[in-house]
PDB file of N, CA and C in Angstrom:
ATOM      1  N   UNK A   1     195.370 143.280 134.646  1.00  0.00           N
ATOM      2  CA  UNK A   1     194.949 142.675 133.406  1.00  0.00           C
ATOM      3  C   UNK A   1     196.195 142.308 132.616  1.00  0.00           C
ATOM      4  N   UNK A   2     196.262 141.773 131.563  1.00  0.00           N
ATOM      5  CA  UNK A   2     197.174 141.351 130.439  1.00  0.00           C
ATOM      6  C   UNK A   2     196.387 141.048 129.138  1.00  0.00           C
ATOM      7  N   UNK A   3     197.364 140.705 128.699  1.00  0.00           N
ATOM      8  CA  UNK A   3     197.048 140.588 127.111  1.00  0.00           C
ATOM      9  C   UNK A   3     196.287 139.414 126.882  1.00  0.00           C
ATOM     10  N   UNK A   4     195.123 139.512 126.683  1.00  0.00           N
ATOM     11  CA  UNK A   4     194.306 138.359 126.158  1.00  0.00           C
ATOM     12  C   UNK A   4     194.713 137.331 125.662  1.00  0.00           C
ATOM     13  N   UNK A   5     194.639 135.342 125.746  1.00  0.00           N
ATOM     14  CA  UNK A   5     195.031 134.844 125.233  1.00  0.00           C
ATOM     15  C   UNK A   5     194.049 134.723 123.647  1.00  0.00           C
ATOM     16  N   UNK A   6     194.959 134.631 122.343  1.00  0.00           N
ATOM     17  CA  UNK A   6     194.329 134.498 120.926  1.00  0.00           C
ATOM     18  C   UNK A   6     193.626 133.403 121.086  1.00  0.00           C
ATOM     19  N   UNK A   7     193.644 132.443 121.337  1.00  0.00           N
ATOM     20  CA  UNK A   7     192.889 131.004 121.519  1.00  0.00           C
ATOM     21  C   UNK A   7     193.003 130.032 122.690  1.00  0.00           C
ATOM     22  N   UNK A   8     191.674 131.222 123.385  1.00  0.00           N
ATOM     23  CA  UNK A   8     191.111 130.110 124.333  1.00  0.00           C
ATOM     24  C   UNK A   8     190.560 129.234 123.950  1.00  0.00           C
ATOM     25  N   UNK A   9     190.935 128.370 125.079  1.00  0.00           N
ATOM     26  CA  UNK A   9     189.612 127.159 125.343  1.00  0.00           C
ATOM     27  C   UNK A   9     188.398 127.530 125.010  1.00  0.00           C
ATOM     28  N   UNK A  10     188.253 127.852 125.849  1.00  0.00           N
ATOM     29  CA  UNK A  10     186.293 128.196 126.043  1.00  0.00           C
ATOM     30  C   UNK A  10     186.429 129.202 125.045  1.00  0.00           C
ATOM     31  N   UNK A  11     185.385 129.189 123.557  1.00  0.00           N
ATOM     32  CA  UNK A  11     185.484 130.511 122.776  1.00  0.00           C
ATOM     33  C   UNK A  11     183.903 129.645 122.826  1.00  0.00           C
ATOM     34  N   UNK A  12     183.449 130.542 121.465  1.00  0.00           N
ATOM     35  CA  UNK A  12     181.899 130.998 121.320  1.00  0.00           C
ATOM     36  C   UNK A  12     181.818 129.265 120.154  1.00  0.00           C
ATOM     37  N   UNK A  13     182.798 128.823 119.758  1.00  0.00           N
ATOM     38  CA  UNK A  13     182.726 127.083 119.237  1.00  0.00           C
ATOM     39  C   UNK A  13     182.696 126.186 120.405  1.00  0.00           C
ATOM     40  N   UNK A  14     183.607 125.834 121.342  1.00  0.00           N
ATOM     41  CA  UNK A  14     183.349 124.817 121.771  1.00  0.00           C
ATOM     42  C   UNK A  14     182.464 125.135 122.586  1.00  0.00           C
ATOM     43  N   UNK A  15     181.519 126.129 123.451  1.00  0.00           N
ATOM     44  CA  UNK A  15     180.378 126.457 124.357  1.00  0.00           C
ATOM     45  C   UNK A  15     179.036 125.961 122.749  1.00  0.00           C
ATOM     46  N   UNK A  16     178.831 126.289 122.034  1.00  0.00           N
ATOM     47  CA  UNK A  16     177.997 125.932 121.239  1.00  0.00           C
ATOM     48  C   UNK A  16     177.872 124.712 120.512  1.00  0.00           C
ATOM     49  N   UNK A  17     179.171 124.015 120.829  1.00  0.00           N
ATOM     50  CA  UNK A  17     179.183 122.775 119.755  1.00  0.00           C
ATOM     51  C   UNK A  17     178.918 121.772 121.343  1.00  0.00           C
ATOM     52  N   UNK A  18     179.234 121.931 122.437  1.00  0.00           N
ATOM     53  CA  UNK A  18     179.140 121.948 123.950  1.00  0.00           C
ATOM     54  C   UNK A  18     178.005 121.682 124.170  1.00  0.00           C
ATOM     55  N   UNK A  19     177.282 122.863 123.707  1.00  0.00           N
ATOM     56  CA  UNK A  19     175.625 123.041 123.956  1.00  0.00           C
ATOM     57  C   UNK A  19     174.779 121.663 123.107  1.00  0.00           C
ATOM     58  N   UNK A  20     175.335 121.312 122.139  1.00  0.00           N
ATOM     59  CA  UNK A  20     174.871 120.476 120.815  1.00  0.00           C
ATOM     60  C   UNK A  20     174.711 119.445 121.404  1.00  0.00           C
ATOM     61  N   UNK A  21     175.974 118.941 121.683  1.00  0.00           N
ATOM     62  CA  UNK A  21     176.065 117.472 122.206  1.00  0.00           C
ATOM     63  C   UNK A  21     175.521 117.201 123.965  1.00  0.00           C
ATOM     64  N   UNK A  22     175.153 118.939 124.765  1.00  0.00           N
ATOM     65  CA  UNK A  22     174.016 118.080 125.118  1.00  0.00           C
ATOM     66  C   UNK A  22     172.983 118.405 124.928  1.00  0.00           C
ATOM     67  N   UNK A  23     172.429 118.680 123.834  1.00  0.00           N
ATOM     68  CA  UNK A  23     170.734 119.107 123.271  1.00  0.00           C
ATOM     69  C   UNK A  23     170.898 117.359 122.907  1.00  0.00           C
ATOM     70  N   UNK A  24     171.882 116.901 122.243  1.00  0.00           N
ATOM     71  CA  UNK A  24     171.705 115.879 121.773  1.00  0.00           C
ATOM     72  C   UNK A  24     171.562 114.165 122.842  1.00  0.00           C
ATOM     73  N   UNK A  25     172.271 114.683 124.239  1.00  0.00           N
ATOM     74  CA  UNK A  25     171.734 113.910 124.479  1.00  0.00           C
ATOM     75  C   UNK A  25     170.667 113.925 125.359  1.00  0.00           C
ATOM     76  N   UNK A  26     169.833 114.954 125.771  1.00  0.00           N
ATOM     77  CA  UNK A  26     168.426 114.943 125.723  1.00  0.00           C
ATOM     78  C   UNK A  26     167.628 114.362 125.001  1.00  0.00           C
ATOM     79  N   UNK A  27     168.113 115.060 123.809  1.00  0.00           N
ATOM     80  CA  UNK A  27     166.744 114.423 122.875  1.00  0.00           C
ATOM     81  C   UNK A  27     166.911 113.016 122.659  1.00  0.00           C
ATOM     82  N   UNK A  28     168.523 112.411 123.015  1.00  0.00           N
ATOM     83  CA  UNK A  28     168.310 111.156 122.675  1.00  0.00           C
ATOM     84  C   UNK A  28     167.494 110.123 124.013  1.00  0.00           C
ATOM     85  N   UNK A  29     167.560 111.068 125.005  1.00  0.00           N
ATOM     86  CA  UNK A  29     166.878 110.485 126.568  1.00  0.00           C
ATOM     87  C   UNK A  29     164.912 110.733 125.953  1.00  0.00           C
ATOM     88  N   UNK A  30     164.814 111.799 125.718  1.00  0.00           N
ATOM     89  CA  UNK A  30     163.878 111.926 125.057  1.00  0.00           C
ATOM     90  C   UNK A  30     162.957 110.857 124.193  1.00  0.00           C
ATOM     91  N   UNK A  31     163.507 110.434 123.090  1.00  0.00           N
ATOM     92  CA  UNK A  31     163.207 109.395 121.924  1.00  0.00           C
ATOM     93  C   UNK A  31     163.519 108.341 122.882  1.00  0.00           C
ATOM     94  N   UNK A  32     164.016 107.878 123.596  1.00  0.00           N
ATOM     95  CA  UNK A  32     163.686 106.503 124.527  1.00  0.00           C
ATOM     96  C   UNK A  32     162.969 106.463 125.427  1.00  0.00           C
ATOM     97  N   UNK A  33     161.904 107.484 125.671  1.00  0.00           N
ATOM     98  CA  UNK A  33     161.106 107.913 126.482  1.00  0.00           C
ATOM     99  C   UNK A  33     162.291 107.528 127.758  1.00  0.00           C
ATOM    100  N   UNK A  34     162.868 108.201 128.052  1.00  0.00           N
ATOM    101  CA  UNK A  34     163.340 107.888 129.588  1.00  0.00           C
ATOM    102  C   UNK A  34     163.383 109.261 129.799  1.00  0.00           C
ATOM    103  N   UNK A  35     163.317 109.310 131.188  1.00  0.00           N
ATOM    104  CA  UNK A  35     163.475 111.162 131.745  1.00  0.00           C
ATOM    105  C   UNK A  35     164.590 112.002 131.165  1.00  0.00           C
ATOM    106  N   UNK A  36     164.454 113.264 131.283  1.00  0.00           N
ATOM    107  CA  UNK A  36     164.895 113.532 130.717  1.00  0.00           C
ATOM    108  C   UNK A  36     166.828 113.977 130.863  1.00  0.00           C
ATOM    109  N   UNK A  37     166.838 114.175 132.245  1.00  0.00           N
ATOM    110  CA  UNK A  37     168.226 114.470 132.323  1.00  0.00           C
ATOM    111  C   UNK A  37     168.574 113.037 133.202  1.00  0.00           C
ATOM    112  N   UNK A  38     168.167 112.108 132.831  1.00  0.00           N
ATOM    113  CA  UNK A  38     168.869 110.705 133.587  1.00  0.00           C
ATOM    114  C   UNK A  38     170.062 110.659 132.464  1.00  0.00           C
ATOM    115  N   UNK A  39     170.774 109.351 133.130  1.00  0.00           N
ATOM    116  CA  UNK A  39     171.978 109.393 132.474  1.00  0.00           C
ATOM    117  C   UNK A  39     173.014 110.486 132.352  1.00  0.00           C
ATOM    118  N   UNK A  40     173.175 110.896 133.849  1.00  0.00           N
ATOM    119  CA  UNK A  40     174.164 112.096 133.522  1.00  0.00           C
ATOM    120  C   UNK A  40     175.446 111.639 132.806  1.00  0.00           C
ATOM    121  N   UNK A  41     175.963 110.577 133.009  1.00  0.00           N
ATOM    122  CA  UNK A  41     177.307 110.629 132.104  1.00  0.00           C
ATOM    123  C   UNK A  41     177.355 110.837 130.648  1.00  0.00           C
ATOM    124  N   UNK A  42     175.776 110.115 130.195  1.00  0.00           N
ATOM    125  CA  UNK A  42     176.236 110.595 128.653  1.00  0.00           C
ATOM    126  C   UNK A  42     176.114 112.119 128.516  1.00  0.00           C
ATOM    127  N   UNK A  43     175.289 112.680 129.481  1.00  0.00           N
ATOM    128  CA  UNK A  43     175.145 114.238 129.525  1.00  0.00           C
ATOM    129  C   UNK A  43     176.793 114.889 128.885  1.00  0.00           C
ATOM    130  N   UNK A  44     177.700 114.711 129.871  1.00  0.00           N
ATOM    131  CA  UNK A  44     178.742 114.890 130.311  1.00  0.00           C
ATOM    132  C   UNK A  44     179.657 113.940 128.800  1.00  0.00           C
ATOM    133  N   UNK A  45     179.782 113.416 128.247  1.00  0.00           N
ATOM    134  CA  UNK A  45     180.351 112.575 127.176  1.00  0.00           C
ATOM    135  C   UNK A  45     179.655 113.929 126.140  1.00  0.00           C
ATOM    136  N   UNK A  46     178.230 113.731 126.113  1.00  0.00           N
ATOM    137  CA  UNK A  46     178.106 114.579 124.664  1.00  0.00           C
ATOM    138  C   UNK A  46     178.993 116.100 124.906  1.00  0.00           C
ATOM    139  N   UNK A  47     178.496 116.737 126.367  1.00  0.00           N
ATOM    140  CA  UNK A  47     179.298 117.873 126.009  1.00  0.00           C
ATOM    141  C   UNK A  47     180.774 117.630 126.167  1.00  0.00           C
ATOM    142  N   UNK A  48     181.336 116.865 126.156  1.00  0.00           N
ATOM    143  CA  UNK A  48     183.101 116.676 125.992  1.00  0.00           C
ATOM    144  C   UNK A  48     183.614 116.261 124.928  1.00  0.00           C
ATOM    145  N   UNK A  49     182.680 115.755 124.227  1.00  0.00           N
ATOM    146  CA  UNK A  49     182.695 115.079 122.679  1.00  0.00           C
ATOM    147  C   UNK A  49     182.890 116.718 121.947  1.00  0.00           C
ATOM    148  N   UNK A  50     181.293 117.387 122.193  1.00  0.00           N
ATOM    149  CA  UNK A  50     181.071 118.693 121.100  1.00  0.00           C
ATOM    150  C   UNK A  50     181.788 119.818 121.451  1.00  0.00           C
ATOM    151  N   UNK A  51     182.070 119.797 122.807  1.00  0.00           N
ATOM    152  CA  UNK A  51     183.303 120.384 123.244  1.00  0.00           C
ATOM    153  C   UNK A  51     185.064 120.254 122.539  1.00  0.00           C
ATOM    154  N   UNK A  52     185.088 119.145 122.431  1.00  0.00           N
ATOM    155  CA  UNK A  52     186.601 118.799 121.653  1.00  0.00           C
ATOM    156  C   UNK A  52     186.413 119.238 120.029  1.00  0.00           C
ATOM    157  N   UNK A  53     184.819 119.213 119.645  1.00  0.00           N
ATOM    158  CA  UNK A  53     184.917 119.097 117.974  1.00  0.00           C
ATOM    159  C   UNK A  53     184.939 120.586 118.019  1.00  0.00           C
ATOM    160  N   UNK A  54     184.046 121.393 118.959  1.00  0.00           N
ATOM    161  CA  UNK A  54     184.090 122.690 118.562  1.00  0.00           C
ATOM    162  C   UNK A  54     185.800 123.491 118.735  1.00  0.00           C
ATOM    163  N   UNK A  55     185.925 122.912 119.519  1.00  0.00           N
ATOM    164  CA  UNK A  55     187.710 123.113 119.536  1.00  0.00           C
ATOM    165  C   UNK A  55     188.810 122.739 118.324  1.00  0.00           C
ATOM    166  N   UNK A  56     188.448 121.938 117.977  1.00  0.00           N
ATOM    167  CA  UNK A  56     188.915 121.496 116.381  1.00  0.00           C
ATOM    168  C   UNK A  56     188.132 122.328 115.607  1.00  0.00           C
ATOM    169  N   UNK A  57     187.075 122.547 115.406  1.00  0.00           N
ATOM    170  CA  UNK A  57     186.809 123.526 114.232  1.00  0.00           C
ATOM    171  C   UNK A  57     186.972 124.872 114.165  1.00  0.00           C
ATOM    172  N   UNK A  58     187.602 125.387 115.875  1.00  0.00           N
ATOM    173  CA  UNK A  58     187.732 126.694 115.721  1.00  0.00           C
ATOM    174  C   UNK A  58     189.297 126.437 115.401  1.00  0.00           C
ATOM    175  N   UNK A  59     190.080 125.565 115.724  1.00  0.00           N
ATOM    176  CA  UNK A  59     191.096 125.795 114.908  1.00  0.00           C
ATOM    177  C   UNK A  59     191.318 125.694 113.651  1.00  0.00           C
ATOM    178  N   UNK A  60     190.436 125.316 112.469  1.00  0.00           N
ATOM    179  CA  UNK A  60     190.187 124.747 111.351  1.00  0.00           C
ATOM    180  C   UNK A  60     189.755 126.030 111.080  1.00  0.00           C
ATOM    181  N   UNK A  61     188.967 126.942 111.596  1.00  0.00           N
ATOM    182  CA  UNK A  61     188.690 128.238 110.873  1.00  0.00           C
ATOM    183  C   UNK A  61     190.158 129.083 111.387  1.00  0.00           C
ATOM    184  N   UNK A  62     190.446 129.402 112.451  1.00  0.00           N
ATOM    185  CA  UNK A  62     191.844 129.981 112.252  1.00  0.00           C
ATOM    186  C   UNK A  62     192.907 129.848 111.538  1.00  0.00           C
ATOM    187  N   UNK A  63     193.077 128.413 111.121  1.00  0.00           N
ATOM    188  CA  UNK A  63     193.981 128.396 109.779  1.00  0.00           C
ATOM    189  C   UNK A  63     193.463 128.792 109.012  1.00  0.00           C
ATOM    190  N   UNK A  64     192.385 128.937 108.572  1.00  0.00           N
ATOM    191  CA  UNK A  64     191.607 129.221 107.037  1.00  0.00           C
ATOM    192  C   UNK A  64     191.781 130.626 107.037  1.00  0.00           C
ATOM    193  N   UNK A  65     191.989 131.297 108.052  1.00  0.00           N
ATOM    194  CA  UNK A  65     191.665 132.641 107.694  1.00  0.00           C
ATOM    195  C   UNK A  65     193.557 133.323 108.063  1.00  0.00           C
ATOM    196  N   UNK A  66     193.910 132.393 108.741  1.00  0.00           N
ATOM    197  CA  UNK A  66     195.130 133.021 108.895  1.00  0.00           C
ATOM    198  C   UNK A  66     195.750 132.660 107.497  1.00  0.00           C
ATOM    199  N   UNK A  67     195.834 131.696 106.705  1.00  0.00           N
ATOM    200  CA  UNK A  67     196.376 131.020 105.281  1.00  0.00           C
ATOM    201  C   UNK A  67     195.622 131.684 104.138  1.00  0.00           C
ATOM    202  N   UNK A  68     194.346 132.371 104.088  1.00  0.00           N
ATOM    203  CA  UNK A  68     193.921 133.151 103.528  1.00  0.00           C
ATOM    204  C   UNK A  68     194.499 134.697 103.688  1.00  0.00           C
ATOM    205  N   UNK A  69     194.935 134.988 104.520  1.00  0.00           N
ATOM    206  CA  UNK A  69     195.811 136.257 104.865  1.00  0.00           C
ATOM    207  C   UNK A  69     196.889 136.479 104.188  1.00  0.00           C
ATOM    208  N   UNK A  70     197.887 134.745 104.615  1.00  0.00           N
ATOM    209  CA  UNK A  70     199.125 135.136 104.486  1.00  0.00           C
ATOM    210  C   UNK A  70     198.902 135.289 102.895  1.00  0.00           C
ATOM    211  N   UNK A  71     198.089 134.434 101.915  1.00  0.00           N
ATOM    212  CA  UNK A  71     198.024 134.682 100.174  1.00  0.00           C
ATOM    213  C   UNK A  71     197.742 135.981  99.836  1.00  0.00           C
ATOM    214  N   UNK A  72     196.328 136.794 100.591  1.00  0.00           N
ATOM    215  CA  UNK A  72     196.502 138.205 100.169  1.00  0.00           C
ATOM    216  C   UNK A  72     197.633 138.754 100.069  1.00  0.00           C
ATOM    217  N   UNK A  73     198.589 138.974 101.699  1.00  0.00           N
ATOM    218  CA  UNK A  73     199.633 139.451 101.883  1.00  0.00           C
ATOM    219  C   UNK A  73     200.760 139.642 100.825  1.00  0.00           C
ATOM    220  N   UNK A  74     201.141 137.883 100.365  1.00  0.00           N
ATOM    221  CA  UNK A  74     202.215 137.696  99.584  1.00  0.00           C
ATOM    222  C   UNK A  74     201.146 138.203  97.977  1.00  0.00           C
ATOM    223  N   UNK A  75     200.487 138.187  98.043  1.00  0.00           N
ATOM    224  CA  UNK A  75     199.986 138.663  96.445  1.00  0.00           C
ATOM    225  C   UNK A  75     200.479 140.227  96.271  1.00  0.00           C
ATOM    226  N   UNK A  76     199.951 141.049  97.318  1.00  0.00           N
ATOM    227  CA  UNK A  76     200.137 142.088  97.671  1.00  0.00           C
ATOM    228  C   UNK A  76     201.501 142.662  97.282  1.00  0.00           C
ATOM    229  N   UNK A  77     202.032 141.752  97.877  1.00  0.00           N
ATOM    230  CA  UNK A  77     203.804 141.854  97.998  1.00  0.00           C
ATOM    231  C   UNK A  77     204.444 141.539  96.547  1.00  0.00           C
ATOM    232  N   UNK A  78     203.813 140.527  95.733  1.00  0.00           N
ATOM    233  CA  UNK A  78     204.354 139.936  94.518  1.00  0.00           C
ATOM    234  C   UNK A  78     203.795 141.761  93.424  1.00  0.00           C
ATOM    235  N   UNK A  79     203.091 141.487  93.716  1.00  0.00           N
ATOM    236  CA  UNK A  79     202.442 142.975  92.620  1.00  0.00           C
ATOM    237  C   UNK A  79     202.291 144.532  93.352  1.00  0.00           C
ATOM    238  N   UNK A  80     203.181 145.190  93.784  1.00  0.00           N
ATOM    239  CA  UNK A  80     203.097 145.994  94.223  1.00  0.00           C
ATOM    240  C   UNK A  80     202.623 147.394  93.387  1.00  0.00           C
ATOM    241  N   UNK A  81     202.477 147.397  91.767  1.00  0.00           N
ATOM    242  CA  UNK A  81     202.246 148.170  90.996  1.00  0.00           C
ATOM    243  C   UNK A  81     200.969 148.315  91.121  1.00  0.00           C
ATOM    244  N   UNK A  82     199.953 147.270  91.608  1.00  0.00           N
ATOM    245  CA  UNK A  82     198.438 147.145  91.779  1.00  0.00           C
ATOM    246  C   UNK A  82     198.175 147.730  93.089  1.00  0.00           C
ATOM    247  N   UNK A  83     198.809 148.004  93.929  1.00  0.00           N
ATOM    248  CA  UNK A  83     198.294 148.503  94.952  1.00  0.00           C
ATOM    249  C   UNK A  83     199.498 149.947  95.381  1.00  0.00           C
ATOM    250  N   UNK A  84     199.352 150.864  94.432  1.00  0.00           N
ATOM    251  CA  UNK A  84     199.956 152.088  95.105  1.00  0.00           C
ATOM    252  C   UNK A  84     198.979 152.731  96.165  1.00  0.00           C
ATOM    253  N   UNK A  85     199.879 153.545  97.069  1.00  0.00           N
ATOM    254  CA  UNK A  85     199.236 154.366  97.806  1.00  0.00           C
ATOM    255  C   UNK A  85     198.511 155.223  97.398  1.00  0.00           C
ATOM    256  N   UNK A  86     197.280 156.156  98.141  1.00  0.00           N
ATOM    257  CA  UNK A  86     196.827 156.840  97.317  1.00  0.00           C
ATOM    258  C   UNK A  86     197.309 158.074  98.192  1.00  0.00           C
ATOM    259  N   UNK A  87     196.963 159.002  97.097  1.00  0.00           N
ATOM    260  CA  UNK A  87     197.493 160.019  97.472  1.00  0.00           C
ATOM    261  C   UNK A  87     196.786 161.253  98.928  1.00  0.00           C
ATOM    262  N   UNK A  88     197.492 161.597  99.538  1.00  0.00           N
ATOM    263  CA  UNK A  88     196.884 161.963 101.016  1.00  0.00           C
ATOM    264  C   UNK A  88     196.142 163.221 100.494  1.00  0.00           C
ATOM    265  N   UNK A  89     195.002 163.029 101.021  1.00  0.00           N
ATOM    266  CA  UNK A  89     193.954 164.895 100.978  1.00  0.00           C
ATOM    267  C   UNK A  89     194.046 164.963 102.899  1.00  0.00           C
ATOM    268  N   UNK A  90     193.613 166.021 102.452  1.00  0.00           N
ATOM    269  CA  UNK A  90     193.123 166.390 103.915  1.00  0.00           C
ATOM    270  C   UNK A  90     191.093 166.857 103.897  1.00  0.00           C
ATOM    271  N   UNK A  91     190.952 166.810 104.749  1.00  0.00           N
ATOM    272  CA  UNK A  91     189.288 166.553 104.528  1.00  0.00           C
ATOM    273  C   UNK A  91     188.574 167.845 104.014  1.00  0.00           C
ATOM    274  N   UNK A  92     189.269 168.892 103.705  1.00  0.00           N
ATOM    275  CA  UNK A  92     188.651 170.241 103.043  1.00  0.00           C
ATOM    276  C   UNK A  92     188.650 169.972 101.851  1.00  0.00           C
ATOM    277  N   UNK A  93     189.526 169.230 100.983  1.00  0.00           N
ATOM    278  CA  UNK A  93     189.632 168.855  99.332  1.00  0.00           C
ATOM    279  C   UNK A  93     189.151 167.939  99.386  1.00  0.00           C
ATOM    280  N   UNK A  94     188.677 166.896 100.327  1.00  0.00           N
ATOM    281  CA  UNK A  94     187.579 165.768  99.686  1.00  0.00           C
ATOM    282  C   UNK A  94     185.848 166.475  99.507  1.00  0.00           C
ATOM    283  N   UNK A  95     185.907 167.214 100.146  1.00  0.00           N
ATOM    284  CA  UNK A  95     184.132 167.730 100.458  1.00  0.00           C
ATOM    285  C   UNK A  95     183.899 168.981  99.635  1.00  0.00           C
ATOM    286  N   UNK A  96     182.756 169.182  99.009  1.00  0.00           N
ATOM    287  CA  UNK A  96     182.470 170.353  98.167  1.00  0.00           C
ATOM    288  C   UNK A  96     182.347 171.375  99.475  1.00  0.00           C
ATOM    289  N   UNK A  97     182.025 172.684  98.763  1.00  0.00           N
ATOM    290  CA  UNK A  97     181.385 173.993  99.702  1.00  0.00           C
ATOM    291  C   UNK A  97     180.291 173.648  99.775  1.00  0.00           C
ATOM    292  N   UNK A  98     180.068 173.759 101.126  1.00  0.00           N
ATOM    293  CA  UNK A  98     178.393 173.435 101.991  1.00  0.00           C
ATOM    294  C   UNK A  98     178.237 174.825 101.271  1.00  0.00           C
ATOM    295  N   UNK A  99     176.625 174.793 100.822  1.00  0.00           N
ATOM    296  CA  UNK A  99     175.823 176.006 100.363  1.00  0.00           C
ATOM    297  C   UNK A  99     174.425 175.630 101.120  1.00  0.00           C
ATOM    298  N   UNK A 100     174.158 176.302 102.261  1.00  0.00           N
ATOM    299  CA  UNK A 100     172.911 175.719 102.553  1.00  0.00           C
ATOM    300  C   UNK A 100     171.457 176.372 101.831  1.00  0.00           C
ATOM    301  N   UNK A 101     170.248 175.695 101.932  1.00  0.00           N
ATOM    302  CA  UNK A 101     169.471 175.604 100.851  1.00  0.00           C
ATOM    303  C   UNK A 101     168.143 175.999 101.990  1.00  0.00           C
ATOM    304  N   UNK A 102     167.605 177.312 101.093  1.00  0.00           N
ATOM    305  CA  UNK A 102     166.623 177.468 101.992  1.00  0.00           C
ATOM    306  C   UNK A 102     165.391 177.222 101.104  1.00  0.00           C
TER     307      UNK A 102
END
């Protein structure tokens, strides 16, 4: 094994945005009354189309959340008086004396 790549290809966007474009072109074989999986190429076009967009939008959410990070981070970093450590217990001073109750 090895270390997982962070951004595959195939993630859970482009298999679903994949799936879209060909629900979509069913239904568009559909609404022309023609059978239903004729026309394999557009089959094959929609899922390479919703395939590429879902690939663009999963990178469009990875920046968002990686650029949303780095602002916590540096906020974090700018005000360090707002975020002291807290002070360490050990788990006997967080919990009262069990008294059990008959």
């Amino acid at each position: 094994m090895g270390i997982p790549d962070e951004n595959p290809v195939v993630n859970r966007h482009t298999l679903s945005f994949a799936c879209l474009g060909l629900f979509a072109s069913i239904i568009n074989n559909g609404m022309a009354r023609r059978p239903v999986f004729s026309g394999y190429h557009r089959h094959l076009i929609g899922v390479a189309i919703g395939g590429g967009l879902g690939h663009f939008m999963r990178k469009l959410e990875r920046r968002h959340w990686a650029e949303r990070d780095w602002y916590i981070e540096d906020y974090i970093n700018r005000h360090p008086q707002d975020f002291t450590l807290p002070k360490k217990q050990k788990v006997g001073e967080l919990f009262d004396v069990w008294q059990p109750v008959k």
